[in-house]
Protein backbone atom coordinates (compact mmCIF):
# COMPACT_ATOMS: atom_id res chain seq x y z
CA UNK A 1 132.49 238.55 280.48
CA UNK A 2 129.25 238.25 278.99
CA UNK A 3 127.28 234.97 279.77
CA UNK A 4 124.46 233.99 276.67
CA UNK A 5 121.21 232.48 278.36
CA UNK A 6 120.02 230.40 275.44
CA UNK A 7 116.70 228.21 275.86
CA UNK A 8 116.36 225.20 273.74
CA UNK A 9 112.89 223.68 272.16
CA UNK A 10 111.14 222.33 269.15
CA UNK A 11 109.06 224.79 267.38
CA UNK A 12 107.23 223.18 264.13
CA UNK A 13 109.44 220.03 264.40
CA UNK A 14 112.47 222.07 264.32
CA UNK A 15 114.77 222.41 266.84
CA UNK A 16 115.00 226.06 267.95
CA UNK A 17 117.78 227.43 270.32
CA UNK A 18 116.74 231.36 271.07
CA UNK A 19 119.12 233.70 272.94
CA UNK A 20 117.07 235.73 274.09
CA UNK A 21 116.30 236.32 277.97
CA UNK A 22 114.20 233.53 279.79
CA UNK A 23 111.87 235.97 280.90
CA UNK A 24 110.77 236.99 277.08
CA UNK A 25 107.34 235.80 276.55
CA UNK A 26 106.93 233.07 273.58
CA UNK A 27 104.52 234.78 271.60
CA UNK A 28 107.46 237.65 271.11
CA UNK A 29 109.85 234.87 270.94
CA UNK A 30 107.95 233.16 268.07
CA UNK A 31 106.64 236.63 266.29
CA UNK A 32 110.48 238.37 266.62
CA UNK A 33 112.79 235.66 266.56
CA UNK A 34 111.67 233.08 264.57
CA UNK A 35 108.87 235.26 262.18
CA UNK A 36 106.09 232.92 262.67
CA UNK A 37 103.89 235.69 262.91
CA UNK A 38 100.29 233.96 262.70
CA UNK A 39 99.92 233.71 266.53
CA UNK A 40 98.49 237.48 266.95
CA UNK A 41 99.33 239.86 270.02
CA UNK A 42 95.79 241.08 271.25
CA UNK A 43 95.83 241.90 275.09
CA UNK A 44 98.67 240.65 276.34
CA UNK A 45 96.96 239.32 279.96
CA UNK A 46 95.80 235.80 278.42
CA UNK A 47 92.53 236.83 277.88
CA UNK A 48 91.83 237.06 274.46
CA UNK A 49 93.39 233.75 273.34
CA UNK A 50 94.92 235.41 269.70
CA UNK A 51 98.45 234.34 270.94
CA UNK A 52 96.81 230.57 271.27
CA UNK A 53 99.74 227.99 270.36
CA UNK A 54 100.28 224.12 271.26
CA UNK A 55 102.65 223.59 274.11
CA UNK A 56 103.06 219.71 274.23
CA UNK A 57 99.59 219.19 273.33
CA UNK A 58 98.10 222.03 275.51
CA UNK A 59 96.76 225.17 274.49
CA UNK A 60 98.50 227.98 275.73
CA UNK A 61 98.54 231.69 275.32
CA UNK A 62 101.81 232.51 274.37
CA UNK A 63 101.67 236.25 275.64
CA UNK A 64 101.63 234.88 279.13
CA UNK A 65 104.57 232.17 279.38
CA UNK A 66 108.24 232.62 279.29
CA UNK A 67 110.40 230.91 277.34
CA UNK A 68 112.36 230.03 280.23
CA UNK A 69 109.74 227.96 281.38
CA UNK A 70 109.17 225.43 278.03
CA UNK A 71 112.52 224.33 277.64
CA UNK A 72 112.80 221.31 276.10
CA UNK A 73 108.92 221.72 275.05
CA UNK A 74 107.28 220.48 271.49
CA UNK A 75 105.36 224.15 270.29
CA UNK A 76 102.88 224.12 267.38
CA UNK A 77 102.13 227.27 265.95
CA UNK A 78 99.34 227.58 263.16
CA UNK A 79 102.11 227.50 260.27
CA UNK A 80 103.19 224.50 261.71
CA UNK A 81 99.74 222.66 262.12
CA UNK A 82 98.94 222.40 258.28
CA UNK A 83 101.44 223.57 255.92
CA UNK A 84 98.54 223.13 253.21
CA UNK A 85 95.49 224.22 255.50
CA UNK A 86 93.87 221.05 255.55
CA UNK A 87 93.62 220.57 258.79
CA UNK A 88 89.69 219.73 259.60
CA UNK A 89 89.47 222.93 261.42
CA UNK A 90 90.65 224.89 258.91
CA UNK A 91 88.64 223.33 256.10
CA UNK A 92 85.20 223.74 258.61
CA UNK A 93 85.51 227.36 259.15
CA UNK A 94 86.10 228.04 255.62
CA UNK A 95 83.41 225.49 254.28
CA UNK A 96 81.35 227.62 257.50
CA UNK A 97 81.86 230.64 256.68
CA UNK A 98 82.84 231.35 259.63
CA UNK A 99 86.23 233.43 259.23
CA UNK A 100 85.20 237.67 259.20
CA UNK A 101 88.26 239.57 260.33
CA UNK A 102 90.41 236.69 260.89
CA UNK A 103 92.40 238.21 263.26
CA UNK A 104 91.66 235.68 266.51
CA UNK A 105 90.93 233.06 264.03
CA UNK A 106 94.74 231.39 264.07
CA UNK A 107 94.16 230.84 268.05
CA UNK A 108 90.66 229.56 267.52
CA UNK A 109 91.93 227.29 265.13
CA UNK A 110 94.54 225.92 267.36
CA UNK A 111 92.55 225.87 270.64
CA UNK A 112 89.76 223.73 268.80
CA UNK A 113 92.53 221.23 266.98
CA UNK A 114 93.89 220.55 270.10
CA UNK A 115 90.28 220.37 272.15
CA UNK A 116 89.59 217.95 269.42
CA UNK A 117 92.58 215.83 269.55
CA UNK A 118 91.47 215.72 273.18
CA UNK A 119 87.83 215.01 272.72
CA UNK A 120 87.10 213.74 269.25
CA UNK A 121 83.04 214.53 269.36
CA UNK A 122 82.82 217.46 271.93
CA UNK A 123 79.06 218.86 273.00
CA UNK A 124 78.12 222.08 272.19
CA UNK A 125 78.55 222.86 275.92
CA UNK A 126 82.06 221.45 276.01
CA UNK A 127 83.16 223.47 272.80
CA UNK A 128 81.68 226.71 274.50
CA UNK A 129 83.69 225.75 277.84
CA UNK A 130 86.99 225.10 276.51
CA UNK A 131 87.03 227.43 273.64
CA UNK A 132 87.34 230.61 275.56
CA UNK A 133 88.87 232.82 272.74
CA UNK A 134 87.26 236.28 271.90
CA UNK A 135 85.90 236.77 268.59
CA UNK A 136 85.07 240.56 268.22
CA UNK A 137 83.65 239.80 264.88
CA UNK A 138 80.76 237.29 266.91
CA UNK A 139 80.99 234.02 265.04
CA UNK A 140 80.33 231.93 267.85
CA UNK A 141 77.03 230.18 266.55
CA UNK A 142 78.89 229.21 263.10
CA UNK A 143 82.20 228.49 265.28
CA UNK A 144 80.50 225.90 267.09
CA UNK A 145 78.78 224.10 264.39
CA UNK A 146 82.12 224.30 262.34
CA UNK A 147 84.28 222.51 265.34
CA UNK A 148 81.69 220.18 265.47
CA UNK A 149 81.84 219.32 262.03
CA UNK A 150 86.13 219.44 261.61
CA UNK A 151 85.26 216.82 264.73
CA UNK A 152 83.02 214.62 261.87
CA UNK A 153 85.86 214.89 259.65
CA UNK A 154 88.61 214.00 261.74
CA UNK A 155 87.03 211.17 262.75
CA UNK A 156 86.26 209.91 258.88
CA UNK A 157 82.31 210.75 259.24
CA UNK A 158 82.30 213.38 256.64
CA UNK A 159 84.38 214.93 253.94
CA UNK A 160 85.09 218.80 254.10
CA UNK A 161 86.55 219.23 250.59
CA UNK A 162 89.38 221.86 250.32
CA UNK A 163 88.62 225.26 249.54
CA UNK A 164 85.04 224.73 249.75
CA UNK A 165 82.91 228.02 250.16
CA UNK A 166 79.76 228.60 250.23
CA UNK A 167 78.47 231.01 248.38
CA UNK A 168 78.46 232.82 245.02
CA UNK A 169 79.53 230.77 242.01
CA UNK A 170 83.17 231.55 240.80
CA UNK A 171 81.84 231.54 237.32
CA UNK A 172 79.05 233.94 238.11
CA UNK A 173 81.33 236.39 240.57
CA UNK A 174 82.66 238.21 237.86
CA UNK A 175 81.58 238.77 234.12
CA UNK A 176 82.65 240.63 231.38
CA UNK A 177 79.94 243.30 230.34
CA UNK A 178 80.07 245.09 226.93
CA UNK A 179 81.07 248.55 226.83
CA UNK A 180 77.86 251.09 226.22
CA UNK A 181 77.81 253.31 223.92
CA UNK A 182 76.48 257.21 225.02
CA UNK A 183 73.45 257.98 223.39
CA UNK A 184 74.08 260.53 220.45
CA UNK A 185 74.62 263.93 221.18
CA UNK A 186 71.88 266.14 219.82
């Protein structure tokens, strides 16, 4: 007789029941079982911070806990923090330009929503302390100044508008040239 472990929590705001082994790590539980893919797998010791989720309001690194040990737990991947991606930290590292490869950027994101749902105007030193994730790409000096800023917005000091990116003109990215004609042969 086979006996099915099955460990019960709430994963986006929906009630997930995975039968899987206690022991399996949540980022594999999340990535396998449930395809919520956008927490990353990058060294699998907790260092890195890529597998960053929300476990009851703290940031966690998903490669590092069992599921055994969240039952009953509230989890909050990236998909399920802003199904539009307009949460203030989203909307300041785009407006930032902050975003290169992108591949830590899903744990950055959560690890500073949460630090700011914490602390709603963190220092500079406080943001460097508590966001420990590594960037390869090195947008630390922009990642800063963007947490600080999704910190303005969230507390109704300024307005990050959506999709905002700074750069070249949409109108002047791309134009249509004429065709040239090749100089008569002689």
């Amino acid at each position: 007789m086979t006996v099915r472990v099955m460990t019960r929590f709430t994963v986006n705001n929906q009630p997930v029941e995975y039968r899987l082994d206690p022991a399996t790590p949540l980022l594999w539980a999340l990535r396998d079982a449930s395809n919520l893919t956008g927490a990353k797998y990058g060294c699998g010791t907790g260092h890195c911070g890529a597998c960053t989720v929300d476990v009851d309001g703290q940031a966690v690194r998903s490669c590092r806990v069992p599921i055994g040990r969240i039952e009953g737990s509230t989890v909050t991947t990236i998909e399920g923090l802003s199904h539009e991606r307009t949460h203030p930290v989203q909307l300041a590292l785009i407006a930032g330009n902050v975003t290169q490869c992108g591949f830590c950027i899903p744990g950055i994101v959560m690890a500073a929503a949460i630090l700011l749902r914490r602390e709603a105007d963190p220092s500079e030193e406080t943001i460097r302390a508590q966001i420990t994730n590594l960037c390869r790409c090195g947008i630390y000096p922009r990642l800063v100044e963007a947490i600080q800023r999704a910190g303005r917005a969230a507390r109704g000091e300024e307005i990050i508008p959506a999709g905002a990116r700074p750069g070249i003109d949409p109108a002047d990215a791309a134009r249509v040239v004429p065709a040239l004609t090749p100089p008569p042969a002689p």
